[in-house]
Protein backbone atom coordinates (compact mmCIF):
# COMPACT_ATOMS: atom_id res chain seq x y z
CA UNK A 1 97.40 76.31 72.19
CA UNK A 2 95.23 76.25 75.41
CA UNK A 3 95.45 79.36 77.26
CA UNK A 4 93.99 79.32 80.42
CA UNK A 5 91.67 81.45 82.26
CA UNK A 6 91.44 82.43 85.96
CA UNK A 7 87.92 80.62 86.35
CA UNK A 8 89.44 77.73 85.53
CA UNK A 9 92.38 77.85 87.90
CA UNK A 10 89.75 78.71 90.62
CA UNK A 11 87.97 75.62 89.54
CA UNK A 12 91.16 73.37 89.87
CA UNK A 13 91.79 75.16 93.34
CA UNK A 14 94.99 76.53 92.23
CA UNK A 15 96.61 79.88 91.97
CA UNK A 16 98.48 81.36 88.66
CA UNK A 17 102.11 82.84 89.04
CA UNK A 18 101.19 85.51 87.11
CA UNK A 19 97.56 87.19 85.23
CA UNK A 20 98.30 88.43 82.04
CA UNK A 21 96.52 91.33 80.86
CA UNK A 22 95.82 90.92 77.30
CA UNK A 23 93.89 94.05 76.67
CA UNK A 24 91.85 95.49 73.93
CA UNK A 25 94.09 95.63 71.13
CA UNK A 26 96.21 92.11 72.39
CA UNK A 27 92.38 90.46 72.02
CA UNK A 28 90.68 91.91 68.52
CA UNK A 29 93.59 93.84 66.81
CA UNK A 30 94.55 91.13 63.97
CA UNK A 31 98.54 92.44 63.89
CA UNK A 32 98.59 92.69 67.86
CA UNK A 33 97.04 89.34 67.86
CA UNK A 34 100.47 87.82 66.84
CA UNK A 35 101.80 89.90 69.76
CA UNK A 36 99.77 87.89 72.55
CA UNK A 37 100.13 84.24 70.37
CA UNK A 38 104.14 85.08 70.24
CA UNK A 39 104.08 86.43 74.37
CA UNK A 40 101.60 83.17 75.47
CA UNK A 41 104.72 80.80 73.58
CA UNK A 42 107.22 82.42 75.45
CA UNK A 43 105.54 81.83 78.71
CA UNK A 44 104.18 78.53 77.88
CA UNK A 45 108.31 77.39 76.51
CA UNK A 46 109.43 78.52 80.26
CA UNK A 47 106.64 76.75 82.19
CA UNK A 48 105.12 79.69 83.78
CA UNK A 49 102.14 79.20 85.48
CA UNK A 50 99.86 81.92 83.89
CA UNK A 51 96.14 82.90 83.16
CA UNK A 52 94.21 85.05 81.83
CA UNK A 53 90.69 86.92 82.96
CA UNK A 54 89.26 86.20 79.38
CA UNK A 55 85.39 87.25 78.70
CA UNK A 56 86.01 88.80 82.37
CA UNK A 57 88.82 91.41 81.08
CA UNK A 58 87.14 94.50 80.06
CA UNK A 59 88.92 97.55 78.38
CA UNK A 60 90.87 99.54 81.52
CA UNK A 61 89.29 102.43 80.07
CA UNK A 62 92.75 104.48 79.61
CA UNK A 63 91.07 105.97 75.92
CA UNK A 64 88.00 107.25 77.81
CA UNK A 65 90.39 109.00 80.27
CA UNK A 66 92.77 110.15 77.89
CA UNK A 67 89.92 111.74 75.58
CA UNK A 68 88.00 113.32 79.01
CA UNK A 69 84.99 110.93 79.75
CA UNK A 70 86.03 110.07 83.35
CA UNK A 71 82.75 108.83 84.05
CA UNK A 72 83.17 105.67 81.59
CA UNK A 73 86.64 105.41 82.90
CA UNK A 74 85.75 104.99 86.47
CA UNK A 75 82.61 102.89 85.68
CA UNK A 76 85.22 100.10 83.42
CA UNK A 77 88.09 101.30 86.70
CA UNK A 78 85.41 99.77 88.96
CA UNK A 79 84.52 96.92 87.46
CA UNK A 80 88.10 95.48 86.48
CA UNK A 81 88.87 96.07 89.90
CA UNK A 82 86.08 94.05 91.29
CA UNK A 83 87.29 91.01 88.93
CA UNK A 84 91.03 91.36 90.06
CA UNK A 85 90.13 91.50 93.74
CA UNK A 86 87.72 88.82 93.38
CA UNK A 87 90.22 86.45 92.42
CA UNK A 88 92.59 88.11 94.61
CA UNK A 89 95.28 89.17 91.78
CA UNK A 90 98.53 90.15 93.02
CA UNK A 91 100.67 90.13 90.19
CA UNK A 92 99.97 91.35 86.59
CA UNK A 93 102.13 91.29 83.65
CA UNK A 94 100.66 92.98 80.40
CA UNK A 95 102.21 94.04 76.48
CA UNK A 96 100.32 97.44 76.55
CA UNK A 97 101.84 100.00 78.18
CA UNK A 98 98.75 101.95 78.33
CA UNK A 99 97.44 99.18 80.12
CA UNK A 100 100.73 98.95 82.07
CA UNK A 101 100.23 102.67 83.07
CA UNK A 102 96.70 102.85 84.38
CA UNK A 103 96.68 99.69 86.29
CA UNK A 104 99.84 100.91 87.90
CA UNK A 105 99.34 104.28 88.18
CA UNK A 106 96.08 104.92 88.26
CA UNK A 107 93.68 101.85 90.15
CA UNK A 108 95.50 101.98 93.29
CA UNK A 109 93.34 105.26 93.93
CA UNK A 110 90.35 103.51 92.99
CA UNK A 111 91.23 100.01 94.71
CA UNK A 112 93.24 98.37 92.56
CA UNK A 113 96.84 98.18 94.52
CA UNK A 114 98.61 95.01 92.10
CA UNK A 115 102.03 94.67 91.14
CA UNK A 116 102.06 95.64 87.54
CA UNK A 117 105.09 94.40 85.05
CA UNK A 118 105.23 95.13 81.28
CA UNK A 119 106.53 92.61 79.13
CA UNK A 120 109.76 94.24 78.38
CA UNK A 121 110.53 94.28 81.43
CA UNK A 122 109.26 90.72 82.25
CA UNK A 123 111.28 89.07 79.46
CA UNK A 124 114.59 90.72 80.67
CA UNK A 125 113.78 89.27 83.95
CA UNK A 126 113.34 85.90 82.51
CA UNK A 127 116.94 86.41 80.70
CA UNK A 128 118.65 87.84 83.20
CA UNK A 129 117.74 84.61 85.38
CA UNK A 130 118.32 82.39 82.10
CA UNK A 131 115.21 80.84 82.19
CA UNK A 132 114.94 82.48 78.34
CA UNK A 133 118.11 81.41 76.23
CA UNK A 134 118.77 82.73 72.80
CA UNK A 135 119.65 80.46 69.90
CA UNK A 136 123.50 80.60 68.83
CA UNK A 137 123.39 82.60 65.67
CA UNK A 138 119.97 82.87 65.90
CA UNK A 139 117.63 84.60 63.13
CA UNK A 140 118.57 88.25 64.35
CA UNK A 141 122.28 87.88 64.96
CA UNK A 142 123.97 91.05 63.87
CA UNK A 143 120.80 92.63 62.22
CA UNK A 144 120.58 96.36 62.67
CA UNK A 145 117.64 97.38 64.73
CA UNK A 146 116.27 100.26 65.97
CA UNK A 147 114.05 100.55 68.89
CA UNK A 148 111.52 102.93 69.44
CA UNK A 149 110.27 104.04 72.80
CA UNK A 150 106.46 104.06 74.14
CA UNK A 151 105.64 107.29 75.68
CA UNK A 152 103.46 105.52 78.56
CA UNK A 153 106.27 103.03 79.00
CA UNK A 154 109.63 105.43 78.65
CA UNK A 155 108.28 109.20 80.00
CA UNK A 156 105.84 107.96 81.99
CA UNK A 157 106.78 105.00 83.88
CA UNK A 158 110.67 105.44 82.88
CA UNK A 159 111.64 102.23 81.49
CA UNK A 160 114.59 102.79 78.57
CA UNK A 161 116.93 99.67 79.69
CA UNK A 162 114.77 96.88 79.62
CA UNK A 163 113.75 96.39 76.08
CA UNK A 164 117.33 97.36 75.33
CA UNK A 165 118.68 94.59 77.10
CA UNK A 166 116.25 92.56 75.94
CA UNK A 167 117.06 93.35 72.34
CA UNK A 168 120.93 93.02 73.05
CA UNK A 169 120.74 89.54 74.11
CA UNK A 170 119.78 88.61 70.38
CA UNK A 171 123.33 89.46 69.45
CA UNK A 172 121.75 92.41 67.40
CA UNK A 173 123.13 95.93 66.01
CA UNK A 174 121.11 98.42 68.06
CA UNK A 175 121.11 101.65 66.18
CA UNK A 176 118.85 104.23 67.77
CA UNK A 177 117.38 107.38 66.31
CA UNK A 178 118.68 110.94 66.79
CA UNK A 179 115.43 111.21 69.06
CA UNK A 180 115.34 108.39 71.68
CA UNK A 181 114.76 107.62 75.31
CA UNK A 182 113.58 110.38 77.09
CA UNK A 183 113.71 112.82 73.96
CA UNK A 184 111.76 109.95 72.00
CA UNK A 185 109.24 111.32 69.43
CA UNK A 186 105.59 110.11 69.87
CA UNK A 187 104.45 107.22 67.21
CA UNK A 188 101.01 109.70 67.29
CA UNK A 189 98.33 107.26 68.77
CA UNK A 190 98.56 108.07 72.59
CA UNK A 191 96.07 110.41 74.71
CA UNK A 192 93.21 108.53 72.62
CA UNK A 193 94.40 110.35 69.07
CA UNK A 194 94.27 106.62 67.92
CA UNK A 195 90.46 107.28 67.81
CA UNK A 196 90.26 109.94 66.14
CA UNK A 197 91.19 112.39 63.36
CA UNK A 198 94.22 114.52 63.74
CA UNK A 199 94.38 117.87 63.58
CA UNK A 200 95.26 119.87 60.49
CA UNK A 201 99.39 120.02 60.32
CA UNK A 202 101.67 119.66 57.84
CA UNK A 203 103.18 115.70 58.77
CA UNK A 204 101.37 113.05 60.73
CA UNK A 205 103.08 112.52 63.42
CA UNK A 206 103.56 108.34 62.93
CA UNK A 207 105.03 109.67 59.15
CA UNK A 208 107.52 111.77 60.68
CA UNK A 209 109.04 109.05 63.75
CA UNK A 210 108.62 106.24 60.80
CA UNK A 211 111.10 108.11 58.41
CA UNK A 212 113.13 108.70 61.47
CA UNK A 213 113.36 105.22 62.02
CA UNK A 214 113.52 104.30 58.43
CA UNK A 215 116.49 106.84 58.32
CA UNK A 216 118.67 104.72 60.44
CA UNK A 217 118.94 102.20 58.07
CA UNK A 218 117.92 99.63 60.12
CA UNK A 219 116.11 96.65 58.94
CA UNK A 220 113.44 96.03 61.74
CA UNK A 221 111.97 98.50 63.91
CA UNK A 222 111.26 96.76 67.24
CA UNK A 223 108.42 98.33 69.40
CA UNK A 224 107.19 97.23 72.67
CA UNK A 225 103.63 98.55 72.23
CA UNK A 226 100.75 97.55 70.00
CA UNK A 227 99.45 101.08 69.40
CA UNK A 228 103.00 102.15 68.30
CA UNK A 229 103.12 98.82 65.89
CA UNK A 230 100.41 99.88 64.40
CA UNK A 231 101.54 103.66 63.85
CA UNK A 232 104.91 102.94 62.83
CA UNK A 233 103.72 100.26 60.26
CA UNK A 234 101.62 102.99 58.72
CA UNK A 235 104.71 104.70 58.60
CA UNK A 236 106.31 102.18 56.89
CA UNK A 237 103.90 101.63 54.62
CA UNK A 238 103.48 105.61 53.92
CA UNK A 239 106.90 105.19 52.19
CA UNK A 240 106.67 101.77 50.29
CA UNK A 241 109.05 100.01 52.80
CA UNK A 242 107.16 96.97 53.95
CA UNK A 243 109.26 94.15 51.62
CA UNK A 244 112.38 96.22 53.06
CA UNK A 245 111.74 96.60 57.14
CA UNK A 246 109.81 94.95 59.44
CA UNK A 247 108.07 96.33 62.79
CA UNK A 248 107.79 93.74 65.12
CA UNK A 249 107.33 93.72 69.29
CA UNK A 250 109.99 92.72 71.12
CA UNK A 251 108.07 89.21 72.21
CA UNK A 252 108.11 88.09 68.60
CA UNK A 253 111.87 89.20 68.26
CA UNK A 254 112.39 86.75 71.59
CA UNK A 255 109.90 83.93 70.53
CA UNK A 256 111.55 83.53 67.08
CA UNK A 257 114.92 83.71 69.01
CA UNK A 258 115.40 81.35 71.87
CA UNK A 259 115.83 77.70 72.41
């Protein structure tokens, strides 16, 4: 699968639709690999003219932030900016919505003004104009699912519907947990306590929202973030439930889905 770069389009004198913003964990994290490969199908099955920034992309530097060196943030902050307005980058469509956050939130103080979408909200987009048709009786018809929500994606940025919608169009069995939406339960890896040891407690955090999940009965927990795939498979895997349930992003749910 050729994926192509930004250099290249600036080579060919032409301009993408869309950048998207793999990030860190999208580029060297083996599970969220399958995340980008199963994103980059979708877009390449619709014909969207996309790139990416490659080597170029550096981390957005939302963990250095999060964990209180500002310094590194601003000096990664800088640079990424310089990239983006090089190529003059107006629209930006990422799976991480820690990625999603700062580069929305956060770089327009620095420089950065783009429009920033997340996937979830992309690939609703993309349905709602029906440029993205599901399969009749495809392979999640009538499944139960349960969805959990980011933090930096539901709290922060206030996005509930979209991955919904998203999931509904599969002709699935949404079952959501007592704590969802805006009550939603951290999976435990945001504000950089990915990277590093928790505090003594009596639960981990991803144990506790993974048996909440688990408790639903549902057969795959869809997630729309690669930090919370990651926590909630722990989860998962805590309780000996990985032949029984399934965490998957809501891209792979779509790419194994449509037409």
């Amino acid at each position: 699968m050729h994926v192509p770069t930004m250099s290249e389009f600036l080579a060919s004198g032409e301009k993408p639709e869309i950048l998207f913003w793999v990030g860190c964990a999208g580029s060297f994290d083996q599970r969220a690999q399958k995340i980008t490969k199963a994103f980059v199908s979708i877009l390449h099955k619709v014909g969207i003219k996309y790139a990416i920034l490659g080597k170029e992309e550096m981390c957005t530097g939302d963990p250095a932030r999060r964990a209180g060196n500002e310094f590194m943030f601003q000096m990664m902050a800088y640079q990424n900016i310089q990239i983006l307005n090089g190529y003059n980058i107006k629209k930006i469509v990422t799976a991480c919505p820690h990625c999603f956050n700062v580069i929305k939130n956060e770089y327009p103080i620095l420089g950065g003004n783009y429009e920033v979408i997340h996937h979830a909200s992309f690939l609703q987009q993309l349905i709602d104009e029906g440029k993205i048709t599901m399969k009749e009786g495809g392979v999640f018809k009538g499944k139960k699912i349960t969805y959990h929500d980011s933090c930096y994606l539901g709290r922060a940025n206030n996005i509930y519907e979209a991955p919904r919608k998203v999931l509904e169009a599969m002709d699935i069995a949404l079952v959501e947990m007592k704590r969802c939406k805006s009550n939603g339960l951290c999976c435990g890896a945001g504000g950089a306590q990915m990277f590093k040891e928790e505090e003594k407690g009596e639960q981990r955090i991803n144990v506790e929202r993974s048996n909440e999940a688990i408790n639903t009965g549902a057969s795959i927990i869809a997630s729309a973030c690669p930090f919370c795939n990651t926590m909630l498979m722990d989860g998962v895997k805590n309780k000996e439930k990985e032949e029984e349930i399934d965490v998957l992003d809501i891209a792979e749910l779509v790419a194994a889905s449509m037409n």
